[in-house]
C-alpha atoms as a PDB file:
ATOM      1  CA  UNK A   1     240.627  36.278 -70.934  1.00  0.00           C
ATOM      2  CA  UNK A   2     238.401  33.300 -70.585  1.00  0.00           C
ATOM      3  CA  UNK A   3     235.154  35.558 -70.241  1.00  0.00           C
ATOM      4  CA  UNK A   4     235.963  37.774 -73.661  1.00  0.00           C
ATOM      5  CA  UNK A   5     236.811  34.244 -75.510  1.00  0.00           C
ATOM      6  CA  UNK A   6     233.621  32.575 -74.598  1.00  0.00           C
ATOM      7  CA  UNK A   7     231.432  35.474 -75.628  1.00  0.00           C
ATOM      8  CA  UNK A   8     232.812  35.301 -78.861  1.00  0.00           C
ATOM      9  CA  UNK A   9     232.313  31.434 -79.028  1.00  0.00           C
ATOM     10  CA  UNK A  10     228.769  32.142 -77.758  1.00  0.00           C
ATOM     11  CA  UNK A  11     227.842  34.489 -80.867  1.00  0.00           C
ATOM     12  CA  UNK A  12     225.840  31.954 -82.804  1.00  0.00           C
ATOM     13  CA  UNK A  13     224.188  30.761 -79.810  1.00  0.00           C
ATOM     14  CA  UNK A  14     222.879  34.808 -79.316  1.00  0.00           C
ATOM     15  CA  UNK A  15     222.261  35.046 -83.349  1.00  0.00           C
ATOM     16  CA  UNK A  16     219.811  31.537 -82.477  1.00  0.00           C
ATOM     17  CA  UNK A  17     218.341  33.554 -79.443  1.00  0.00           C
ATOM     18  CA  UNK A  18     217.695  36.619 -80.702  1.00  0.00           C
ATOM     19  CA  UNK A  19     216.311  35.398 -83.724  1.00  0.00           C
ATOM     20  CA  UNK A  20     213.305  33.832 -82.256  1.00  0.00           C
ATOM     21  CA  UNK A  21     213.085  37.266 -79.989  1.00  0.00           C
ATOM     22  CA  UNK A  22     212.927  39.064 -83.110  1.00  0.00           C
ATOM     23  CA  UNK A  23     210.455  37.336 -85.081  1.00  0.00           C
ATOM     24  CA  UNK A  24     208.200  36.616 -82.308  1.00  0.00           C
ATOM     25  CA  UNK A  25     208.409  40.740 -81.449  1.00  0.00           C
ATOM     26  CA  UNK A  26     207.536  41.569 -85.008  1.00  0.00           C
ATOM     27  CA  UNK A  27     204.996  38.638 -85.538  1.00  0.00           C
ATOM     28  CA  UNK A  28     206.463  36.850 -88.268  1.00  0.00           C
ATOM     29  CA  UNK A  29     206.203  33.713 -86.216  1.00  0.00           C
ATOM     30  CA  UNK A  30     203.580  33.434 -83.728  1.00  0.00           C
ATOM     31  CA  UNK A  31     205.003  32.531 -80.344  1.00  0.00           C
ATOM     32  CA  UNK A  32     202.710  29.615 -79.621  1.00  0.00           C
ATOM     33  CA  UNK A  33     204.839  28.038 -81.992  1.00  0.00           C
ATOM     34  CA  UNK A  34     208.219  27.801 -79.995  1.00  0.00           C
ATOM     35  CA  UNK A  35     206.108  24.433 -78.212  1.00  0.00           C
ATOM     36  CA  UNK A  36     206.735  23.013 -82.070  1.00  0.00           C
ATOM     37  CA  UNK A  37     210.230  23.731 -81.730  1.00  0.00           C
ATOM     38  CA  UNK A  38     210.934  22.523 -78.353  1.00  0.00           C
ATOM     39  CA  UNK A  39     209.070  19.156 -79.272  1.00  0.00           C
ATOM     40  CA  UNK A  40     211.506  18.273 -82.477  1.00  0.00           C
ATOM     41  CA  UNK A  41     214.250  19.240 -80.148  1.00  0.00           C
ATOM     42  CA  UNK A  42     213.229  17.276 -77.147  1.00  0.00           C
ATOM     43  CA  UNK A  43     211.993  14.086 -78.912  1.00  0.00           C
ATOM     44  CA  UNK A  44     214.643  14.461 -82.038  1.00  0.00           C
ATOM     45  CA  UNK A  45     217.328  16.530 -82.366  1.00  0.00           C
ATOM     46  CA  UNK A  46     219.186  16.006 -78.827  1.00  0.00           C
ATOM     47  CA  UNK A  47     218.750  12.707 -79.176  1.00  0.00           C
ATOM     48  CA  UNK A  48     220.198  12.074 -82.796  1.00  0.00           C
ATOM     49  CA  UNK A  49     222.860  14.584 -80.938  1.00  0.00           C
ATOM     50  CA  UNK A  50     223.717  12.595 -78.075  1.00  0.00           C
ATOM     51  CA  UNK A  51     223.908   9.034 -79.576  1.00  0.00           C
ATOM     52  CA  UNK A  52     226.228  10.156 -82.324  1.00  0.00           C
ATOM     53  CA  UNK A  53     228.324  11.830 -80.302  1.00  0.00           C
ATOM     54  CA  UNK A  54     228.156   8.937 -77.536  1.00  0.00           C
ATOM     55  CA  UNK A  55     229.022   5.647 -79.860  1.00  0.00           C
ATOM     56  CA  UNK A  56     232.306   7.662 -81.380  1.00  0.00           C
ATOM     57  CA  UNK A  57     233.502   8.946 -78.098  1.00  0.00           C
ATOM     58  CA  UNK A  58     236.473   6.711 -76.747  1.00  0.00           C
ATOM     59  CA  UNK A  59     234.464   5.980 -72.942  1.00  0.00           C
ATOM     60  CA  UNK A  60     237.326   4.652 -71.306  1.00  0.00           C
ATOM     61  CA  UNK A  61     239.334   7.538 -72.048  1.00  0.00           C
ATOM     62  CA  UNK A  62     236.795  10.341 -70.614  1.00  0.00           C
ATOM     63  CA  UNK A  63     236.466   8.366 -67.059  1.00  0.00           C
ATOM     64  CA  UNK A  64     237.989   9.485 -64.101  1.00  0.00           C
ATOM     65  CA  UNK A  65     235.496   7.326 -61.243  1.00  0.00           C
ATOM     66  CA  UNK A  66     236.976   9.835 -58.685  1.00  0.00           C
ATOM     67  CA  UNK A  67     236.291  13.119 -60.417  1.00  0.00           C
ATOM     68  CA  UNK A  68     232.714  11.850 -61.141  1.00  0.00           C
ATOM     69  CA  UNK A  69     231.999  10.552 -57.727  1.00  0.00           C
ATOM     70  CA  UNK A  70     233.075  13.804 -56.262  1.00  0.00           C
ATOM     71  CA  UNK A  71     230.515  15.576 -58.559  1.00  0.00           C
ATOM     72  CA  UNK A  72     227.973  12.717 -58.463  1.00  0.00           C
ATOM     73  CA  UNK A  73     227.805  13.645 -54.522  1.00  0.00           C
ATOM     74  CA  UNK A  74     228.106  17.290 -55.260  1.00  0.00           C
ATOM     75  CA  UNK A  75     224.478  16.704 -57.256  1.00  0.00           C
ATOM     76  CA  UNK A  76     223.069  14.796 -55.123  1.00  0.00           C
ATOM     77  CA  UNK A  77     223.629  17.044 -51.612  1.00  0.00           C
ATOM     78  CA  UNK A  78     222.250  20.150 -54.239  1.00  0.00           C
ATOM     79  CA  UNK A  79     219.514  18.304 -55.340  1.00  0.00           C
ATOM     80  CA  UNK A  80     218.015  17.507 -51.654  1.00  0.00           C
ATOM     81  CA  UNK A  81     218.760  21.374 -50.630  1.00  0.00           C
ATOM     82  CA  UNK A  82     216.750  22.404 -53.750  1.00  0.00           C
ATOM     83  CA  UNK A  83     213.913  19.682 -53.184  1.00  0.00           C
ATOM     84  CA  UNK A  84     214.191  20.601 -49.207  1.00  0.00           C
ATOM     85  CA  UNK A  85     213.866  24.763 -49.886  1.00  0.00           C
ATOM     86  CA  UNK A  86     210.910  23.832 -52.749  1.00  0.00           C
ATOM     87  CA  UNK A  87     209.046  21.445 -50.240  1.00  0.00           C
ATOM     88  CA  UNK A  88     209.247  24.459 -47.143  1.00  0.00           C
ATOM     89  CA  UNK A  89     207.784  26.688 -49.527  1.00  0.00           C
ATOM     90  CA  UNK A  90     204.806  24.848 -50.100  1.00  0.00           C
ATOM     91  CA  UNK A  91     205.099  23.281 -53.362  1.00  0.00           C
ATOM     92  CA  UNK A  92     204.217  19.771 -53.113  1.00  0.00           C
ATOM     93  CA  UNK A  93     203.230  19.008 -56.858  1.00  0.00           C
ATOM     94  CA  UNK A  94     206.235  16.481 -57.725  1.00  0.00           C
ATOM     95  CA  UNK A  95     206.626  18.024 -61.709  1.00  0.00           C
ATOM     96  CA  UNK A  96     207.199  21.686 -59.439  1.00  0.00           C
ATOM     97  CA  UNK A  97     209.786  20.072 -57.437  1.00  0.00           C
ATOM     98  CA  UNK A  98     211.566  18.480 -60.388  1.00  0.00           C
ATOM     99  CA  UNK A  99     211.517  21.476 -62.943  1.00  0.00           C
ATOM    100  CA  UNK A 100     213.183  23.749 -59.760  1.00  0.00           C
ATOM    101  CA  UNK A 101     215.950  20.902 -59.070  1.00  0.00           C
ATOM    102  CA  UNK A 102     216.395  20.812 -62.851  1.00  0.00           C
ATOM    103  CA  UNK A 103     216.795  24.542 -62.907  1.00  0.00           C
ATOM    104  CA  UNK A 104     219.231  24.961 -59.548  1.00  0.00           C
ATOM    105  CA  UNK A 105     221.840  21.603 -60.554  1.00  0.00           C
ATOM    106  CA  UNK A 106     221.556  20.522 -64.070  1.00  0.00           C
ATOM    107  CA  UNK A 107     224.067  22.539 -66.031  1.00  0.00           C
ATOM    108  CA  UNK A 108     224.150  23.522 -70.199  1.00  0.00           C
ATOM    109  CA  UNK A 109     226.750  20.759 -70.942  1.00  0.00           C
ATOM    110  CA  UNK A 110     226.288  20.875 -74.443  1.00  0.00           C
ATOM    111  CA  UNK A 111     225.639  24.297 -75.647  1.00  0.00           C
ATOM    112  CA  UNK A 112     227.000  26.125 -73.169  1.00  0.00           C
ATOM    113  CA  UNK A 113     230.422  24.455 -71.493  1.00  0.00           C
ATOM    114  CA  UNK A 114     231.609  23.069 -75.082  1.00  0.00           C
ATOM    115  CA  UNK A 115     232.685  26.655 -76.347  1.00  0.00           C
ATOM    116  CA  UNK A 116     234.048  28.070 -73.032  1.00  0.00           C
ATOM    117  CA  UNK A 117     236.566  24.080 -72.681  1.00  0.00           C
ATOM    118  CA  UNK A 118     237.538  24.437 -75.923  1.00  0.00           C
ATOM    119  CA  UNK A 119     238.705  28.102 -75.373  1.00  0.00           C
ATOM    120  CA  UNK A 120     240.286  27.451 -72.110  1.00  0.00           C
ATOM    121  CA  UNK A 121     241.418  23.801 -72.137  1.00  0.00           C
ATOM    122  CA  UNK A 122     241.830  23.332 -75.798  1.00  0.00           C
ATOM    123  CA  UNK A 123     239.062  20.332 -75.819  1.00  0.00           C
ATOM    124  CA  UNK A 124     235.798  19.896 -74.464  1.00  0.00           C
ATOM    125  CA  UNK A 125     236.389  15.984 -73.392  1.00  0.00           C
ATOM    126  CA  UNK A 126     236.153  16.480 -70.115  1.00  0.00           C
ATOM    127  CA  UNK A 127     232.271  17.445 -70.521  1.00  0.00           C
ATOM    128  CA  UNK A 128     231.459  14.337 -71.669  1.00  0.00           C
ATOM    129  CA  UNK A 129     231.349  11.971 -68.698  1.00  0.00           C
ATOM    130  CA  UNK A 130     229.469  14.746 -66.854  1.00  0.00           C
ATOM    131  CA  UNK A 131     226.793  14.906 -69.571  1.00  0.00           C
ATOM    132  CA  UNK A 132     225.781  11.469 -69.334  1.00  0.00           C
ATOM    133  CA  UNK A 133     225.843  11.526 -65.996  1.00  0.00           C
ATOM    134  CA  UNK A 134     222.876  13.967 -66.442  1.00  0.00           C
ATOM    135  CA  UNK A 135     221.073  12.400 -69.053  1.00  0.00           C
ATOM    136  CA  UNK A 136     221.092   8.905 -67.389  1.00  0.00           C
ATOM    137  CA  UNK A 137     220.892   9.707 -63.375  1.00  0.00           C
ATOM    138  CA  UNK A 138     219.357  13.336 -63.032  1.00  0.00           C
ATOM    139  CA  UNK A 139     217.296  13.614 -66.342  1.00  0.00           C
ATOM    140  CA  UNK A 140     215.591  10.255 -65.405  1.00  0.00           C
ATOM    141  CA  UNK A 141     215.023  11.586 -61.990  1.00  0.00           C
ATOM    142  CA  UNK A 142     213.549  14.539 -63.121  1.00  0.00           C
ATOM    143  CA  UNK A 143     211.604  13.056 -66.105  1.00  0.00           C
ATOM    144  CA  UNK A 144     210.396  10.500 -63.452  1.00  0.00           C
ATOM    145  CA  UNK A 145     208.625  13.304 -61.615  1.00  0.00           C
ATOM    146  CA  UNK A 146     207.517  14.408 -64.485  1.00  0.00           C
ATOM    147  CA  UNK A 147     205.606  11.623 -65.395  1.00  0.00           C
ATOM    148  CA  UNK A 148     204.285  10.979 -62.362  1.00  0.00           C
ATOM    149  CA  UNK A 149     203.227  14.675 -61.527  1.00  0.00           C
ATOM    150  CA  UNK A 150     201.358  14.066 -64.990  1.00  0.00           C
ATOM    151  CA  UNK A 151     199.258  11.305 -63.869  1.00  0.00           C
ATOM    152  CA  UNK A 152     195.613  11.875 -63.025  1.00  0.00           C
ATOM    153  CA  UNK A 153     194.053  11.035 -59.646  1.00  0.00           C
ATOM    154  CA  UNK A 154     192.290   7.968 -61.628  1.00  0.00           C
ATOM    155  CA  UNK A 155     195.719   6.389 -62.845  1.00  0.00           C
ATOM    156  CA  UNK A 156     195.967   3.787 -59.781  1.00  0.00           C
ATOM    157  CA  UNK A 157     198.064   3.219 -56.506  1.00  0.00           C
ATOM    158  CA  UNK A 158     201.099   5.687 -56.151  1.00  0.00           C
ATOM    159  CA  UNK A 159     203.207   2.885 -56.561  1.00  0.00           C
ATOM    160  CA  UNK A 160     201.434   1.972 -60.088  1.00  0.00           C
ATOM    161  CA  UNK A 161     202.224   5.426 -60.657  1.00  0.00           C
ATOM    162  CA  UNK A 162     205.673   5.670 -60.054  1.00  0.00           C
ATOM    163  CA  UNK A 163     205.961   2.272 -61.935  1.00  0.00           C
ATOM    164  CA  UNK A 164     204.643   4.309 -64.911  1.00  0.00           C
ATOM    165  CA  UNK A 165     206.614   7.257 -64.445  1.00  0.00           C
ATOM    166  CA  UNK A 166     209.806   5.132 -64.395  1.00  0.00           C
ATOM    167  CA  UNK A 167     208.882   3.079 -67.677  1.00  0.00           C
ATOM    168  CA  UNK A 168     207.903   6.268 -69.505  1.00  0.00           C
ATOM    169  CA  UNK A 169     211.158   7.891 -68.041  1.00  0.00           C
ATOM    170  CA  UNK A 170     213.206   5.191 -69.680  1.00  0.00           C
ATOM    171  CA  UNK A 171     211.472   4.780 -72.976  1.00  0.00           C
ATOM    172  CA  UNK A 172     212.355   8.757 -73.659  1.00  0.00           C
ATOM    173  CA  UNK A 173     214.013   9.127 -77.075  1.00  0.00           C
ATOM    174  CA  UNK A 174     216.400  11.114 -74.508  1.00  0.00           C
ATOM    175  CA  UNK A 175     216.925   8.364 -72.480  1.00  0.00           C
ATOM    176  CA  UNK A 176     216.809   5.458 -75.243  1.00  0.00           C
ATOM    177  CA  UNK A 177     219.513   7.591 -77.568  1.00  0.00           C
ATOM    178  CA  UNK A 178     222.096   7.973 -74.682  1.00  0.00           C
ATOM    179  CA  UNK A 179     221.735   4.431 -73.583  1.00  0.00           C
ATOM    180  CA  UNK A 180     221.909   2.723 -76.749  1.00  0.00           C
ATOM    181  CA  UNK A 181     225.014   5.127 -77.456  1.00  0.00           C
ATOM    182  CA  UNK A 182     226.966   3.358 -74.574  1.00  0.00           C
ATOM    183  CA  UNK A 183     225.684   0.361 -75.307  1.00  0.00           C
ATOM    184  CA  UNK A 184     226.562  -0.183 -79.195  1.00  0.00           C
ATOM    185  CA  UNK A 185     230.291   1.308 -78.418  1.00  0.00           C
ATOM    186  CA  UNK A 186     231.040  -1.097 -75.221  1.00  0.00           C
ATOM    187  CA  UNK A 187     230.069  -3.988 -77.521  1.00  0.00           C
ATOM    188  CA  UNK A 188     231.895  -2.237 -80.093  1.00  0.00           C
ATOM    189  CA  UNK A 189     228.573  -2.927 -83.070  1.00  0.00           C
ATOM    190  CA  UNK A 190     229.687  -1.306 -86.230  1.00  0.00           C
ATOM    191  CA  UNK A 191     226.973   1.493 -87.251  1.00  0.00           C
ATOM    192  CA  UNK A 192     226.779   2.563 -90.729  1.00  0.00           C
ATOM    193  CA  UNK A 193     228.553   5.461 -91.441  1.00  0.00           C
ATOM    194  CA  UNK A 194     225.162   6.771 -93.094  1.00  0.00           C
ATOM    195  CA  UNK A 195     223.297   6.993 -90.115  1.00  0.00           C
ATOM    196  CA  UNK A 196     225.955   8.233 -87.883  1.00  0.00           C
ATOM    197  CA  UNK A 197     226.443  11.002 -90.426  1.00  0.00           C
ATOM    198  CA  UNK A 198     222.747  11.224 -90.600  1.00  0.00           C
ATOM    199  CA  UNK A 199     222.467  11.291 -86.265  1.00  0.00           C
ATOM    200  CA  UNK A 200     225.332  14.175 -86.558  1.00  0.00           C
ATOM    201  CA  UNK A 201     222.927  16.406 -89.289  1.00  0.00           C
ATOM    202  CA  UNK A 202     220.070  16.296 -86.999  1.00  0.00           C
ATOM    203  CA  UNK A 203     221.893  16.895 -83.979  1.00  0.00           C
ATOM    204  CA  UNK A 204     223.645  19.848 -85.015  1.00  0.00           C
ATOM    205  CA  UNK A 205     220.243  21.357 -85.285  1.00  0.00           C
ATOM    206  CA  UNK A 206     219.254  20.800 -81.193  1.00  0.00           C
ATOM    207  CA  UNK A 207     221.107  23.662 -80.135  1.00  0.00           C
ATOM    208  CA  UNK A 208     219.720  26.414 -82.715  1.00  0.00           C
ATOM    209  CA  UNK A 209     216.291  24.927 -82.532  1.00  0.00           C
ATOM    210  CA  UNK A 210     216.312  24.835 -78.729  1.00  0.00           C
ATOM    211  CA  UNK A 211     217.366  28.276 -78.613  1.00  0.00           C
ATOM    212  CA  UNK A 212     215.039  30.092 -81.010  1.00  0.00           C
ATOM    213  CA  UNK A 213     212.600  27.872 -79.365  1.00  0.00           C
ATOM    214  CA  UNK A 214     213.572  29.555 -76.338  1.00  0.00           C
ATOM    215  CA  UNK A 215     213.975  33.494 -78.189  1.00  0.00           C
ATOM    216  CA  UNK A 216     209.981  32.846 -79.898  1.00  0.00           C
ATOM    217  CA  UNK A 217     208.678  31.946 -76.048  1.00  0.00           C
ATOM    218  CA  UNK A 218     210.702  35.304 -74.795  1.00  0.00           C
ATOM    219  CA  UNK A 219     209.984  37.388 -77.828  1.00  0.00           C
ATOM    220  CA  UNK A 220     205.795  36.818 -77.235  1.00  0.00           C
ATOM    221  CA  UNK A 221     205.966  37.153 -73.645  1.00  0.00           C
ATOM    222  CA  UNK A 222     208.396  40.151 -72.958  1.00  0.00           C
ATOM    223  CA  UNK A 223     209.939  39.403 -70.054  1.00  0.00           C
ATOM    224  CA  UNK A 224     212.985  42.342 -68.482  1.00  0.00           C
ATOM    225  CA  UNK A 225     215.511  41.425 -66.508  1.00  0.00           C
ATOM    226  CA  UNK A 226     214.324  43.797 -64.074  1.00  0.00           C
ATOM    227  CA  UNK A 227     211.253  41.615 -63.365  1.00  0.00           C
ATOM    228  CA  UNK A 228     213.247  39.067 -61.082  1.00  0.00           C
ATOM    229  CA  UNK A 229     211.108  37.066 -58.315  1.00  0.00           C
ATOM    230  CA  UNK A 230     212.921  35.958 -55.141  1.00  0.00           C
ATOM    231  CA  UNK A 231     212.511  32.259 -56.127  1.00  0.00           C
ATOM    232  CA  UNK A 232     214.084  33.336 -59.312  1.00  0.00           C
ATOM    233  CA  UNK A 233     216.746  34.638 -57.830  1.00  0.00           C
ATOM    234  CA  UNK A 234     217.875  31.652 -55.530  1.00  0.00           C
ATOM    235  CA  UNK A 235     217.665  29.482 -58.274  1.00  0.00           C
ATOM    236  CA  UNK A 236     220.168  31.964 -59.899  1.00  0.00           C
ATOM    237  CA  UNK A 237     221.973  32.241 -56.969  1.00  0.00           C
ATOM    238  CA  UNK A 238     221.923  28.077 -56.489  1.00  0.00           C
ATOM    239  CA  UNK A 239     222.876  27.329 -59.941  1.00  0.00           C
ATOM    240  CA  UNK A 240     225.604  30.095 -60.459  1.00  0.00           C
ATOM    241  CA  UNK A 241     227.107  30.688 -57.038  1.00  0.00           C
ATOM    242  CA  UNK A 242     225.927  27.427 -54.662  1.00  0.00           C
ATOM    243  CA  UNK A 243     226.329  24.732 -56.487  1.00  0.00           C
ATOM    244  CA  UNK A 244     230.143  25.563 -57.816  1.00  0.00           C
ATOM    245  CA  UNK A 245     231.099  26.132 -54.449  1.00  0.00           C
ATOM    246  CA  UNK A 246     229.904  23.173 -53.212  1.00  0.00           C
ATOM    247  CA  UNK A 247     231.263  21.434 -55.976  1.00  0.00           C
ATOM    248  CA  UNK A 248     234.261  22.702 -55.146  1.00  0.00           C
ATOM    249  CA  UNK A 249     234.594  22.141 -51.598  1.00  0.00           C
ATOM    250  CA  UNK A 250     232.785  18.186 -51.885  1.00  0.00           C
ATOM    251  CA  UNK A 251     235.446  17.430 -54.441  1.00  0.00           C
ATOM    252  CA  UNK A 252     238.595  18.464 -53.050  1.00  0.00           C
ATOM    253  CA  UNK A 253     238.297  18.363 -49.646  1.00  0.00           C
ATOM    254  CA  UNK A 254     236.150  15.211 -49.308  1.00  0.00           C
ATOM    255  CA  UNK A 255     236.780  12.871 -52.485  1.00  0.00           C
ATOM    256  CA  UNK A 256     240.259  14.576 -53.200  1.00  0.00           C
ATOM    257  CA  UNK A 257     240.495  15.628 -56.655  1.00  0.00           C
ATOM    258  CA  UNK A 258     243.280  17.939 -57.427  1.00  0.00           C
ATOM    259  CA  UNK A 259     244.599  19.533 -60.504  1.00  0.00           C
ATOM    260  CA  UNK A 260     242.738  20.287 -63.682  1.00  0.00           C
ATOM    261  CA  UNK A 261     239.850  17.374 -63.446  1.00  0.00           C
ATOM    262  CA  UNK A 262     238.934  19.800 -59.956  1.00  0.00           C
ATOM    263  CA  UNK A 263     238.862  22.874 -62.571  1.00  0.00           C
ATOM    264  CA  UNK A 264     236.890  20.948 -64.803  1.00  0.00           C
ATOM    265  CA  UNK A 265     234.537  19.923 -62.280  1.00  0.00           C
ATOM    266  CA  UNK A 266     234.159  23.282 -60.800  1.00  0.00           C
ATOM    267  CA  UNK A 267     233.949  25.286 -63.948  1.00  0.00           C
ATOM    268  CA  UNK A 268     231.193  22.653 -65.076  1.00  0.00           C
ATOM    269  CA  UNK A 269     228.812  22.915 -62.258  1.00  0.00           C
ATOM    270  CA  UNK A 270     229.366  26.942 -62.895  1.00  0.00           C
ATOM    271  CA  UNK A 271     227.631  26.790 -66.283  1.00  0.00           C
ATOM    272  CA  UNK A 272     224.179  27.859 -66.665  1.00  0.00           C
ATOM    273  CA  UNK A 273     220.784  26.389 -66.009  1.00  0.00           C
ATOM    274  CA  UNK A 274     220.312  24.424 -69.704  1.00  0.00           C
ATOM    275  CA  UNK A 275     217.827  24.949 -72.538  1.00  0.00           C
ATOM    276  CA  UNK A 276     216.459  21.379 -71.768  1.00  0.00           C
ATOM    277  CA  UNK A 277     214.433  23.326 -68.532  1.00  0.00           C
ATOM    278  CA  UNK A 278     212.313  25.117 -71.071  1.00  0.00           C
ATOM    279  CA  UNK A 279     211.919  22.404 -73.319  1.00  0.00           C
ATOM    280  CA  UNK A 280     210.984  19.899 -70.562  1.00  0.00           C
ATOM    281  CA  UNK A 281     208.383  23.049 -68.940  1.00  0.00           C
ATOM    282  CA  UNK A 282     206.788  23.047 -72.127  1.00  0.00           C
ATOM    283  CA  UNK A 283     206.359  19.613 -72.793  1.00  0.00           C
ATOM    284  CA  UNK A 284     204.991  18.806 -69.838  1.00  0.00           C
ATOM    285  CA  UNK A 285     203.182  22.216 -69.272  1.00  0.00           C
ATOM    286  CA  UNK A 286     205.216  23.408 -66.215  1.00  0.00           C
ATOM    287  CA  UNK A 287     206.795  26.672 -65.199  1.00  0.00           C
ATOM    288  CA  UNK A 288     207.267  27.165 -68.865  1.00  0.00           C
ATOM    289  CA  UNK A 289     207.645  31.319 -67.599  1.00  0.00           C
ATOM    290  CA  UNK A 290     210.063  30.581 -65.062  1.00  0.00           C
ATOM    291  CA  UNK A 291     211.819  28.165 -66.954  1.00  0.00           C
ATOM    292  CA  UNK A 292     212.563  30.834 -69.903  1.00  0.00           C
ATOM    293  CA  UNK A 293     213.528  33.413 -67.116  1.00  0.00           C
ATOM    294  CA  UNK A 294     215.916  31.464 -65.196  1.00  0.00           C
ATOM    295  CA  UNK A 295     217.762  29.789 -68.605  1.00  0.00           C
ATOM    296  CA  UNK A 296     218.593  33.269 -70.223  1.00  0.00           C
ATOM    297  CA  UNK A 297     219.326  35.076 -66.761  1.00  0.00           C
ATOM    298  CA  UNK A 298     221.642  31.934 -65.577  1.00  0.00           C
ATOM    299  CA  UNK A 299     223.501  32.014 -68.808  1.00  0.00           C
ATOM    300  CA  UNK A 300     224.096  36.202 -68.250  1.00  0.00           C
ATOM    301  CA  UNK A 301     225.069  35.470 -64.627  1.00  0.00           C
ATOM    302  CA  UNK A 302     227.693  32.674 -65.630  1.00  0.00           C
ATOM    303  CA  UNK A 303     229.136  34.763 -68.356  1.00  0.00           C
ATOM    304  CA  UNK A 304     229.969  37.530 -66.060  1.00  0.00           C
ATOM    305  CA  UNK A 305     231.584  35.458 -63.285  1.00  0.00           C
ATOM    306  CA  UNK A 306     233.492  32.906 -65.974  1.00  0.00           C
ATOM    307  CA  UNK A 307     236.604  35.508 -65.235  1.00  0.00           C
ATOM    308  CA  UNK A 308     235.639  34.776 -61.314  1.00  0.00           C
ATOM    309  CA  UNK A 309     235.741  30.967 -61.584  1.00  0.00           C
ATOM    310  CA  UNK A 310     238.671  30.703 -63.552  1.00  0.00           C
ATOM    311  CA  UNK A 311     241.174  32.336 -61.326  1.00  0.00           C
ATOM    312  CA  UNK A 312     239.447  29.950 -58.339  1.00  0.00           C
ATOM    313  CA  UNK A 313     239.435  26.664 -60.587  1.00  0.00           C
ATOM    314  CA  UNK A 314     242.593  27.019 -62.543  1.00  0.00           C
ATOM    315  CA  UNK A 315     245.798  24.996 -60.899  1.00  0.00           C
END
């Protein structure tokens, strides 16, 4: 029921996809272009999306501190396993670390989980608190890294560094939009109607733009599903079976959540590896390969066990 419903929400998002597979296959658009793309989504587009969406959203509704703790320490216990397994593999570069942490726990909130609440719940509000939980704890983690795996050898002390990495983190139109979204509604500033209408026309573009972003990178490269590495597949296997579970188990045996904020939480942390791991490979010049592969085979993987997750999840 679920699975069949969320396909058919997910249409446009395969008509985005496939277009940027299409015209990168037939050369209309080069493929060196999708970094273009993932640029005016990264510094633009999500942004304009998430502070619109933020300063309207009723905040004090969408927070359940018990739900969010539970899947706050749900995060954090998969993020050390995935920096743990990354680190005993002999990756030591910190942006390495941080794209494969991105790829195993952060989860495609926005373009991904919106269609498939909506079809099963009847609203997507639950997403929210979730989504700025990433954007304002695990994107500036990961952005951190980021920054600092950037840094030359010449850039100063490691602490210097980090210092850096943190101030560039937070100065991220990502970053910036999300917090002054929270901000301006808990002081309750009034914002033009203008511009919020003007925030909501650019963000509705960060999803198609992401995607065919993601479709011209595929479409030049050629990747087949049949070409799966082993690291490839335990980040599959992390972000589609692991993390859920643990989810799961950290939020209703340890921080008891019951009910449907459990579902929510479970059927969240179940959605696929987001398009924001391709754009962040390419902007920083990471991975961008294993980035592409592990977005479009996550969001196959989550499709097909949707069905699975729902009979668990559901009260």
């Amino acid at each position: 029921m679920g699975g069949a419903a969320a396909l058919e929400k997910l249409v446009p998002v395969l008509l985005a996809f496939g277009g940027g597979v299409l015209l990168a296959r037939r050369k209309i658009i080069p493929a060196e272009a999708s970094k273009v793309f993932a640029d005016y989504a990264f510094l633009f587009a999500v942004p304009c999306y998430l502070f619109g969406n933020i300063y309207a959203s009723d905040l004090a509704a969408l927070f359940d501190w018990q739900a969010i703790g539970g899947y706050a320490a749900s995060a954090a216990l998969a993020v050390a396993a995935v920096a743990a397994a990354a680190v005993a593999h002999g990756l030591r570069e910190p942006r390495e670390v941080a794209l494969r942490v991105m790829a195993g726990v952060q989860v495609n909130t926005a373009y991904f989980a919106v269609p498939v609440f909506i079809t099963v719940f009847g609203t997507a509000a639950p997403i929210f608190p979730i989504l700025l939980f990433q954007v304002c704890v695990l994107s500036l983690v990961v952005i951190s890294l980021m920054e600092l795996g950037r840094a030359g050898p010449a850039a100063g002390s490691r602490g210097r560094q980090l210092s850096r990495a943190l101030g560039a983190s937070l100065t991220t139109p990502l970053v910036l939009a999300c917090n002054a979204g929270i901000l301006l509604n808990l002081l309750s500033v009034h914002v033009p109607a203008v511009v919020l209408d003007g925030a909501a026309f650019i963000g509705d573009s960060a999803s198609p733009v992401a995607l065919f972003s993601l479709g011209l990178h595929l479409g030049g490269l050629g990747p087949g599903l049949r070409g799966t590495s082993r690291e490839e597949m335990a980040l599959i296997a992390c972000k589609c079976l692991a993390f859920p579970l643990l989810t799961w188990v950290v939020c209703g045996a340890v921080f008891g959540v019951r009910g449907e904020w459990l579902a929510h939480l479970v059927l969240i942390a179940a959605m696929p590896t987001p398009q924001n791991l391709f754009i962040f490979a390419q902007r920083y010049d990471v991975g961008v390969d294993l980035s592409a592969s592990v977005v479009i085979k996550t969001s196959l993987v989550s499709l097909l066990l949707l069905p699975l997750w729902l009979q668990i999840a559901m009260p």
